[in-house]
C-alpha atoms as a PDB file:
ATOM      1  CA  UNK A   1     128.822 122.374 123.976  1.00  0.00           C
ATOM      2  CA  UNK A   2     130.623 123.818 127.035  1.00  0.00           C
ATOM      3  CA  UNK A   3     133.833 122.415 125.735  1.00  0.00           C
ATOM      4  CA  UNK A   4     133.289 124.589 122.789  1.00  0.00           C
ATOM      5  CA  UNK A   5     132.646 127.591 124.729  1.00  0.00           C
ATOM      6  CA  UNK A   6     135.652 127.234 126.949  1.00  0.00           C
ATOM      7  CA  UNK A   7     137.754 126.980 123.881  1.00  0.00           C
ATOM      8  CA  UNK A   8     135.844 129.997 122.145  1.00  0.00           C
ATOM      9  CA  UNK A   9     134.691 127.642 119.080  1.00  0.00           C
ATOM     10  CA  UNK A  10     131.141 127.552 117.547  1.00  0.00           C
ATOM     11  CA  UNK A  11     129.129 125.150 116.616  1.00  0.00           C
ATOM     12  CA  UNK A  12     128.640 124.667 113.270  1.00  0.00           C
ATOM     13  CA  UNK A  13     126.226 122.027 112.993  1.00  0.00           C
ATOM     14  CA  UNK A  14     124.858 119.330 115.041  1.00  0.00           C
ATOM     15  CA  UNK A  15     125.754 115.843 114.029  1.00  0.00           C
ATOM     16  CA  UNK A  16     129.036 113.769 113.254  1.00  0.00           C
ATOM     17  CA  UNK A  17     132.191 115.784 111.495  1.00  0.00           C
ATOM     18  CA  UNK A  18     131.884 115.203 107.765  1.00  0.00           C
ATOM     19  CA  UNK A  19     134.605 115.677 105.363  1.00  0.00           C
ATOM     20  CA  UNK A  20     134.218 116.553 101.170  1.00  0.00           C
ATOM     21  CA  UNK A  21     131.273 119.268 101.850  1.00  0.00           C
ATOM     22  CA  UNK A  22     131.874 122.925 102.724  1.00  0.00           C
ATOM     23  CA  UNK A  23     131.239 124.564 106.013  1.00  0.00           C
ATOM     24  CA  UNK A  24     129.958 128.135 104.699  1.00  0.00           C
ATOM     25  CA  UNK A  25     127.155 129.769 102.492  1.00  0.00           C
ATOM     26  CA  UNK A  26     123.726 128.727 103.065  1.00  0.00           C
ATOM     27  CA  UNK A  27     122.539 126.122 101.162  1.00  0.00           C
ATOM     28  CA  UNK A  28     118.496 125.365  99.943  1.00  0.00           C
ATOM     29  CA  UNK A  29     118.010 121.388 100.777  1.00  0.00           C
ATOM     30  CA  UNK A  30     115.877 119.202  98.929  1.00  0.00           C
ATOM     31  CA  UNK A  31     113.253 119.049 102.372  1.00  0.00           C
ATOM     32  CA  UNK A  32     113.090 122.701 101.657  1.00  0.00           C
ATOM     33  CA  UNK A  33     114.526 123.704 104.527  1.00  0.00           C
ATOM     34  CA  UNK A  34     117.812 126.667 104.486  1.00  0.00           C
ATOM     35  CA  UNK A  35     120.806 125.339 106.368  1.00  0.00           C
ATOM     36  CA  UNK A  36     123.724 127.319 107.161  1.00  0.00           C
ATOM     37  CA  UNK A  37     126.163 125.389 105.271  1.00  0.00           C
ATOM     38  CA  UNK A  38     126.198 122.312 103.077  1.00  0.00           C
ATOM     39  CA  UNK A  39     127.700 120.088 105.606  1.00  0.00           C
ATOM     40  CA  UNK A  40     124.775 121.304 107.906  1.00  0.00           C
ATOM     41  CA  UNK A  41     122.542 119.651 105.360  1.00  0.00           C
ATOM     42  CA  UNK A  42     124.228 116.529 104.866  1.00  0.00           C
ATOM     43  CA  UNK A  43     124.370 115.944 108.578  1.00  0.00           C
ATOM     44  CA  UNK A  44     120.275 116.185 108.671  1.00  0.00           C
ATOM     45  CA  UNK A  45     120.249 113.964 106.460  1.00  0.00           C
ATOM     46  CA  UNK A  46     119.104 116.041 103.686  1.00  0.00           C
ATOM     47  CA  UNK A  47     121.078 116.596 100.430  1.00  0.00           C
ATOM     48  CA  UNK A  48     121.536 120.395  98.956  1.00  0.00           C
ATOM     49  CA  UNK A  49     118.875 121.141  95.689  1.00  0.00           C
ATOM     50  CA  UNK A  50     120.844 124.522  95.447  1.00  0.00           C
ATOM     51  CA  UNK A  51     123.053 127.207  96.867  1.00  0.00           C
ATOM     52  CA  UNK A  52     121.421 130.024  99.063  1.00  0.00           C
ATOM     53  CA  UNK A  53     117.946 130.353 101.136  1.00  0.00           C
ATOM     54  CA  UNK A  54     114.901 128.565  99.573  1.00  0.00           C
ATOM     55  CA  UNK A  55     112.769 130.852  97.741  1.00  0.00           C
ATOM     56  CA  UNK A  56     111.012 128.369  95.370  1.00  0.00           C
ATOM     57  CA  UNK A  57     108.648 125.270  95.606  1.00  0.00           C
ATOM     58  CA  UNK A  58     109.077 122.496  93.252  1.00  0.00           C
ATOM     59  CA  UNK A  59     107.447 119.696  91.448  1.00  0.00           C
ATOM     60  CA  UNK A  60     105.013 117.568  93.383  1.00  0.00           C
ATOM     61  CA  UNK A  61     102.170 117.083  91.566  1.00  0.00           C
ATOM     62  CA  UNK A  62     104.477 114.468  89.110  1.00  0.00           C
ATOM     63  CA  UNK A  63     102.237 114.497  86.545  1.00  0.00           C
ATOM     64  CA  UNK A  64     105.330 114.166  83.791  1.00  0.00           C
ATOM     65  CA  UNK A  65     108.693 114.644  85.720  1.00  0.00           C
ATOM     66  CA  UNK A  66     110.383 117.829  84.449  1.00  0.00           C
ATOM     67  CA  UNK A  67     110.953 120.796  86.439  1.00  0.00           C
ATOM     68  CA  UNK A  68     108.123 122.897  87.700  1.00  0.00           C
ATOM     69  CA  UNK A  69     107.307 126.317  86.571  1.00  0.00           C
ATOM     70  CA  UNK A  70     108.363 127.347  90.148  1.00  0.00           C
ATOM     71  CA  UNK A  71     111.911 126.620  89.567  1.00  0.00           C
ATOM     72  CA  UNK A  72     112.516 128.807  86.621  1.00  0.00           C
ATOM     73  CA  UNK A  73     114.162 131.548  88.638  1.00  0.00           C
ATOM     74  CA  UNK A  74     116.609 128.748  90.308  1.00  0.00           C
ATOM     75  CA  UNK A  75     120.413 128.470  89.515  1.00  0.00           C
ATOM     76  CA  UNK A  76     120.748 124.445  89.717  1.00  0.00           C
ATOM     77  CA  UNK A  77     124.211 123.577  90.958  1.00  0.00           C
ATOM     78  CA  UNK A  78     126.044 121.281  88.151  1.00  0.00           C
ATOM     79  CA  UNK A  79     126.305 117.620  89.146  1.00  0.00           C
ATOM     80  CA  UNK A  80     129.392 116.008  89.728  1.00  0.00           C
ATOM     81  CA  UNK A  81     129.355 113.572  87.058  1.00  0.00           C
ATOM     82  CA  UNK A  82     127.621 113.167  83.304  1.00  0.00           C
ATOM     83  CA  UNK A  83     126.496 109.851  84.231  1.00  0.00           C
ATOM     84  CA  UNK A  84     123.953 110.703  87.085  1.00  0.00           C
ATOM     85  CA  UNK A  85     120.442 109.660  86.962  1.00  0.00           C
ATOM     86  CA  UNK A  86     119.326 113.165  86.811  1.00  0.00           C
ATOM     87  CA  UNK A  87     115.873 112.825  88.825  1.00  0.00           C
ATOM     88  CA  UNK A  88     114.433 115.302  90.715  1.00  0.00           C
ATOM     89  CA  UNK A  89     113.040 114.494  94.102  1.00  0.00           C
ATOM     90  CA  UNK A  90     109.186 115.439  95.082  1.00  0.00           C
ATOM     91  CA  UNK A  91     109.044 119.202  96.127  1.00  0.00           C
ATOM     92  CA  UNK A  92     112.233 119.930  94.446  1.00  0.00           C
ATOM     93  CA  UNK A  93     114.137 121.969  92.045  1.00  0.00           C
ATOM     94  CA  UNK A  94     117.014 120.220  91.115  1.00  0.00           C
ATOM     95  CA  UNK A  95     118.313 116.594  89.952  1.00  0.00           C
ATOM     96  CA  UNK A  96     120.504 114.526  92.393  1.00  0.00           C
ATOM     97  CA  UNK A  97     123.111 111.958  91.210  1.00  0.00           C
ATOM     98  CA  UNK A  98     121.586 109.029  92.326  1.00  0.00           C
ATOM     99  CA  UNK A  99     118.168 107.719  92.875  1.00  0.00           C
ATOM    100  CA  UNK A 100     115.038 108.715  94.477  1.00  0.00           C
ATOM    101  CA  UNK A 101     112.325 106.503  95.685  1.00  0.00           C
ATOM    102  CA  UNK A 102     109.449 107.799  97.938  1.00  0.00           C
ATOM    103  CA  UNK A 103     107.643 105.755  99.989  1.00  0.00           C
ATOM    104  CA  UNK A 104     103.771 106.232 101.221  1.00  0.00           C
ATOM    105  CA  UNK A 105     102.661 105.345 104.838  1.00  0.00           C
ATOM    106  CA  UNK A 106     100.738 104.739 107.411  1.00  0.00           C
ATOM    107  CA  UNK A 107      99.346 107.546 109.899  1.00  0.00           C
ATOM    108  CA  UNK A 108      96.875 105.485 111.058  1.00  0.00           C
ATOM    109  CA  UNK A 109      98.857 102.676 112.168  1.00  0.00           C
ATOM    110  CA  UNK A 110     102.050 104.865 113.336  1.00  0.00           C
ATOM    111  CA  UNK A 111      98.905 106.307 116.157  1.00  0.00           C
ATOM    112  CA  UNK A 112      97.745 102.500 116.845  1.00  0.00           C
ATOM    113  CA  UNK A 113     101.817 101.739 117.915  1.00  0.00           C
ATOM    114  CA  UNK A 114     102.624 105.147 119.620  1.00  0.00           C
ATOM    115  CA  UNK A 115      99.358 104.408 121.849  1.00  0.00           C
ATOM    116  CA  UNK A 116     100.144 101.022 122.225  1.00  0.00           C
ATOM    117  CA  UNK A 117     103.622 101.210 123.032  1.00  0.00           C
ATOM    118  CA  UNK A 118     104.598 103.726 125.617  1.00  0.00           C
ATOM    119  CA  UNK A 119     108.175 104.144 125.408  1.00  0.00           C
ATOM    120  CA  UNK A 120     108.734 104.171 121.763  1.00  0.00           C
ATOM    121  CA  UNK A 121     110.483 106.990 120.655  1.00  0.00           C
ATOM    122  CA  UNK A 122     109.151 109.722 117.933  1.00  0.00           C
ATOM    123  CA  UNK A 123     110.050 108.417 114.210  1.00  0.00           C
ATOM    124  CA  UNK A 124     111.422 111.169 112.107  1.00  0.00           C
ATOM    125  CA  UNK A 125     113.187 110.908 108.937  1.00  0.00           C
ATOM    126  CA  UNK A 126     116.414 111.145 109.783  1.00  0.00           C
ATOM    127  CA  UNK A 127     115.513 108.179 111.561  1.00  0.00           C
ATOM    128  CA  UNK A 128     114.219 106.218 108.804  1.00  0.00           C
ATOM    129  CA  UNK A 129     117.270 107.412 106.719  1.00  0.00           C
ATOM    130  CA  UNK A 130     119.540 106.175 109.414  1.00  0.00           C
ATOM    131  CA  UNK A 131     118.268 102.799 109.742  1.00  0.00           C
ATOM    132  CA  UNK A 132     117.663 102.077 105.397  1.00  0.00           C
ATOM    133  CA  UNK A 133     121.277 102.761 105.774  1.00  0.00           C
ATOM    134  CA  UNK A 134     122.174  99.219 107.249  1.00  0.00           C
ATOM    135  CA  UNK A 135     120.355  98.050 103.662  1.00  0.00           C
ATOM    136  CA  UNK A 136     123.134 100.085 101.768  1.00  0.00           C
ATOM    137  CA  UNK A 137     126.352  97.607 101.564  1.00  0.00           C
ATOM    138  CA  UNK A 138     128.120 100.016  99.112  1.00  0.00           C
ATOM    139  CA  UNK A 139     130.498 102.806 100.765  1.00  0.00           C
ATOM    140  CA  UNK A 140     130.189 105.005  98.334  1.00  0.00           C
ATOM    141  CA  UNK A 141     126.212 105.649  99.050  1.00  0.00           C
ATOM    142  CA  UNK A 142     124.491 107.120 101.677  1.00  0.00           C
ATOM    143  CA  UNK A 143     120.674 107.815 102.697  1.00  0.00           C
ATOM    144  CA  UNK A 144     119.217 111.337 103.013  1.00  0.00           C
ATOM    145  CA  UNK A 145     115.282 111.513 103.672  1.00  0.00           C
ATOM    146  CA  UNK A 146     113.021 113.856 104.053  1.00  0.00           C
ATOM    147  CA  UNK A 147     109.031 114.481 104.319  1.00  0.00           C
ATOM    148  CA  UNK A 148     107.365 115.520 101.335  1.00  0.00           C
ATOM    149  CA  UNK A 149     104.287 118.165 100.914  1.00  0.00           C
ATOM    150  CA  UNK A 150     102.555 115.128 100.309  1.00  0.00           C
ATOM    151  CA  UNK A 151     103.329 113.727 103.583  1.00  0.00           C
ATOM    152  CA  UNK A 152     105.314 110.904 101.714  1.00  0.00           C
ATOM    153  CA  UNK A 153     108.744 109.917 102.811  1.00  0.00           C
ATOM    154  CA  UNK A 154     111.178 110.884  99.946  1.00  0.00           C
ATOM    155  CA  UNK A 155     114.624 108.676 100.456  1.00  0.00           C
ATOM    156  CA  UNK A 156     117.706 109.281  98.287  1.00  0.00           C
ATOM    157  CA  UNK A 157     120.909 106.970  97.433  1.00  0.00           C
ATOM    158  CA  UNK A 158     122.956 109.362  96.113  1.00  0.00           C
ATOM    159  CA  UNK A 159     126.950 109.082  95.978  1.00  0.00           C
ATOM    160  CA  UNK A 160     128.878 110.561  98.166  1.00  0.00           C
ATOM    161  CA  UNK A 161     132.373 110.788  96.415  1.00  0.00           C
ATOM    162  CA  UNK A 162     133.064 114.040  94.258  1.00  0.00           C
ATOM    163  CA  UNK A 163     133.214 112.781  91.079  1.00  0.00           C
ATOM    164  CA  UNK A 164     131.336 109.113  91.080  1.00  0.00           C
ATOM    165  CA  UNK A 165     132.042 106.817  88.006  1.00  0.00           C
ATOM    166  CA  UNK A 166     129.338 105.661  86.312  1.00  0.00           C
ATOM    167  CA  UNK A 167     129.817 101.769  87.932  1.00  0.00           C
ATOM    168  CA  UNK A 168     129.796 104.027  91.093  1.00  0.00           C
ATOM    169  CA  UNK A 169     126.356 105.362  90.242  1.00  0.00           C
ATOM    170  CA  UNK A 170     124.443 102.536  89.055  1.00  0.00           C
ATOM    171  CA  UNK A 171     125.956 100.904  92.119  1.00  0.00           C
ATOM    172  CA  UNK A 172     123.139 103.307  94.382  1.00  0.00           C
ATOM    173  CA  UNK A 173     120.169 102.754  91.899  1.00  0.00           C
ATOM    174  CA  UNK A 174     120.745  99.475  92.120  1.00  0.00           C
ATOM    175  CA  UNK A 175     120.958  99.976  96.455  1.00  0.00           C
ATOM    176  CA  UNK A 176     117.767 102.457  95.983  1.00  0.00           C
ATOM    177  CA  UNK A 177     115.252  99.581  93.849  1.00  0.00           C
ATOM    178  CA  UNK A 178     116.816  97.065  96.376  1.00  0.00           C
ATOM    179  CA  UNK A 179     115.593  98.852  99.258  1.00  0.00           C
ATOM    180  CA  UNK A 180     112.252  99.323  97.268  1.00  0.00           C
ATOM    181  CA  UNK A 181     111.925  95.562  96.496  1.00  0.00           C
ATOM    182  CA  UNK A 182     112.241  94.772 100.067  1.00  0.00           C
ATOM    183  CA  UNK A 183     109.074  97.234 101.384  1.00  0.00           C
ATOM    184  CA  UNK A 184     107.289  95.876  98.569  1.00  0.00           C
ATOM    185  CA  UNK A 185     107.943  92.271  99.240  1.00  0.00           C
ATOM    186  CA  UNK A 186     107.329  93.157 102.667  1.00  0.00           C
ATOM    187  CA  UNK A 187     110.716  91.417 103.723  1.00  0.00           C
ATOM    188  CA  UNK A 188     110.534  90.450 107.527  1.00  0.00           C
ATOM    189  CA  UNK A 189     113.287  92.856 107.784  1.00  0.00           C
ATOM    190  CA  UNK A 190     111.106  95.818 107.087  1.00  0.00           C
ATOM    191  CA  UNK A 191     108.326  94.937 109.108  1.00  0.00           C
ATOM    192  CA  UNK A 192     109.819  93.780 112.455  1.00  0.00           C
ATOM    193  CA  UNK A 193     111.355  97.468 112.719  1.00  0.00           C
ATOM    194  CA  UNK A 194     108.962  99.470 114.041  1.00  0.00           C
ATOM    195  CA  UNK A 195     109.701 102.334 112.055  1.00  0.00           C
ATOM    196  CA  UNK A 196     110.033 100.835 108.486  1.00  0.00           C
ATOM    197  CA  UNK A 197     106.560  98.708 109.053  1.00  0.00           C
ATOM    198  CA  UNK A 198     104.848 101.923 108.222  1.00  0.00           C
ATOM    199  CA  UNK A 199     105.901 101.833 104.784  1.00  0.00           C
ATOM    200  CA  UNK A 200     102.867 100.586 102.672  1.00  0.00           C
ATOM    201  CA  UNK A 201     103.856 101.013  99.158  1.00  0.00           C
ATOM    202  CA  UNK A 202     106.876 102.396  96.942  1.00  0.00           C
ATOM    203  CA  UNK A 203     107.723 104.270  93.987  1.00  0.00           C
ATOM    204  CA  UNK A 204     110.906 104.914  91.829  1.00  0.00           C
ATOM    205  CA  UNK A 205     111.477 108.657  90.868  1.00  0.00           C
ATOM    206  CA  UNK A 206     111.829 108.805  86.598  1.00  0.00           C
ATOM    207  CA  UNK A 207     114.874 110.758  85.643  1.00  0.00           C
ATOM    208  CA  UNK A 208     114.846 113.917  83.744  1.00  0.00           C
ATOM    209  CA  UNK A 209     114.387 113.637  80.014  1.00  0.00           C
ATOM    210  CA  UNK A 210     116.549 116.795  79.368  1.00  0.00           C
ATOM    211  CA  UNK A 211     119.430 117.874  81.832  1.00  0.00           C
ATOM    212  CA  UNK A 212     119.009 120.639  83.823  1.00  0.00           C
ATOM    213  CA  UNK A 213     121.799 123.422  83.000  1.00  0.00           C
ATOM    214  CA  UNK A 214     122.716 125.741  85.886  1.00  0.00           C
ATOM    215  CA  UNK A 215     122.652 129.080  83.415  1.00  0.00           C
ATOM    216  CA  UNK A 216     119.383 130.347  85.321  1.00  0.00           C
ATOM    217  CA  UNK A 217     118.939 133.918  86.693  1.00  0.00           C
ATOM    218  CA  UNK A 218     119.114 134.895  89.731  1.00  0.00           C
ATOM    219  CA  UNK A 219     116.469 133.203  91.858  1.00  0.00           C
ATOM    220  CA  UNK A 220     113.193 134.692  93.066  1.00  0.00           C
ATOM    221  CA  UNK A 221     110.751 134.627  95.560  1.00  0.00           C
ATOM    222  CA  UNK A 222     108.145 131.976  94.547  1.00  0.00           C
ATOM    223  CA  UNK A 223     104.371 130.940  96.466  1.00  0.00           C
ATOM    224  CA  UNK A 224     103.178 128.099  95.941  1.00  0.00           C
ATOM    225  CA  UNK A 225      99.703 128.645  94.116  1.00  0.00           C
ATOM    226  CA  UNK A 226      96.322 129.148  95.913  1.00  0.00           C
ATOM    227  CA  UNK A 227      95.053 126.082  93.957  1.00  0.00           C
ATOM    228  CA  UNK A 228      97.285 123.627  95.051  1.00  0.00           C
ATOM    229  CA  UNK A 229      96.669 124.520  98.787  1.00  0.00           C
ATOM    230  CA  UNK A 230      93.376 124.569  98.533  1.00  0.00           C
ATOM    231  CA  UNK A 231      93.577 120.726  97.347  1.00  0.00           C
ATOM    232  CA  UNK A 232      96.224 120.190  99.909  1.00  0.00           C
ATOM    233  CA  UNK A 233      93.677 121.643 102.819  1.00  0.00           C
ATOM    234  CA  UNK A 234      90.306 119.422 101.586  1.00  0.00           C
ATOM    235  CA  UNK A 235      93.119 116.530 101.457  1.00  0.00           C
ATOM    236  CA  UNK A 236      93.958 116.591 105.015  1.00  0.00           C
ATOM    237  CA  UNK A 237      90.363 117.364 105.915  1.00  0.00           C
ATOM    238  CA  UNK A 238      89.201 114.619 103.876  1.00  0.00           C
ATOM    239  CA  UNK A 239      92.263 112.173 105.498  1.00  0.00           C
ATOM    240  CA  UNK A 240      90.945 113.000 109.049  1.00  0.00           C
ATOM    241  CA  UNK A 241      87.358 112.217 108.762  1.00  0.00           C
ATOM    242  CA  UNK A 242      88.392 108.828 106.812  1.00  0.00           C
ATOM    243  CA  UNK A 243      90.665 108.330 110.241  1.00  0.00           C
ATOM    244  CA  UNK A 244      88.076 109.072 112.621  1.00  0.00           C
END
């Protein structure tokens, strides 16, 4: 950081150098979080649902997997090849190339080990997406993560070439149900990392059953309805007295 300032730079985003992803315009992630550029995102570990500051809340009550009325005012970026799986992750607005599996765990034991062991550090998802990564062995793939409004950890294998052949992208499905398999089968590999032994079940994200065209309007402010957060609230309430 003082290196930069001596040599009147700025930082533009904290994290390794990436290359193929663009350092301006703000960009909407699919964690729902606004970061300054693309390559901002992808260095959180977080892909881009759209161009611009979020302003909408997608689908996370998957009842049937199509887009949520939320999303209607939301210009979808086009994705970078016909062949892509097309499904849209939890919370979202629009599809990703590759696949999306979300994971549910354990509060209750992720207390019991933080109590128990003193020096562990805090496990966020860019954590979790950083060490699923060593369960990737094809280059062309990478692991974003993020938290869900359903406190569920949402993990994409999406390609991370421009224009991905369709080998290329059944190549990260295949990487995605393979990481799935092994929290299922509880593979020793999962559970002596302290991190990925919170995992306690798995699910693979349905693609779209119509493609999403980017020939929206303009997007526009969108809340989330009172319903849904009044669920959300007797949820956690509900979750805490279960706990205690």
């Amino acid at each position: 950081m003082c290196w930069l300032l001596k040599k009147g730079k700025v930082m533009a985003y904290h994290g390794r150098c990436l290359d193929h992803c663009s350092s301006w315009g703000s960009v909407c992630g699919h964690s729902g979080q606004t970061y300054p550029s693309e390559c901002a995102a992808l260095a959180d570990r977080s892909t881009v649902d759209y161009t611009g500051p979020c302003v909408a809340v997608g689908t996370f009550l998957r009842i049937e997997n199509t887009r949520s009325f939320g999303c209607s005012g939301v210009r979808c970026p086009p994705l970078p090849s016909p062949h892509c799986s097309n499904a849209i992750p939890p919370g979202a607005c629009c599809p990703v190339c590759g696949a999306v599996v979300t994971f549910l765990f354990s509060r209750h034991q992720a207390d019991m080990i933080a109590s128990a062991v003193q020096d562990v550090d805090p496990v966020v998802v860019q954590t979790i997406a950083e060490k699923l990564r060593d369960y990737v062995k094809v280059t062309e793939c990478d692991v974003f993560s993020y938290l869900s409004l359903e406190s569920e950890v949402v993990v994409i294998v999406n390609p991370i070439i421009s224009t991905p052949t369709p080998l290329q992208v059944k190549a990260c499905v295949r990487e995605a149900k393979k990481i799935k398999t092994l929290v299922e089968m509880s593979s020793p590999a999962i559970l002596t990392d302290l991190s990925l032994s919170l995992f306690l079940a798995a699910s693979l994200e349905s693609p779209l059953t119509e493609r999403v065209t980017s020939s929206a309007p303009a997007p526009a402010p969108v809340i989330v309805p009172g319903f849904t957060l009044v669920i959300l609230f007797f949820w956690s309430l509900l979750e805490k007295r279960l706990l205690s």
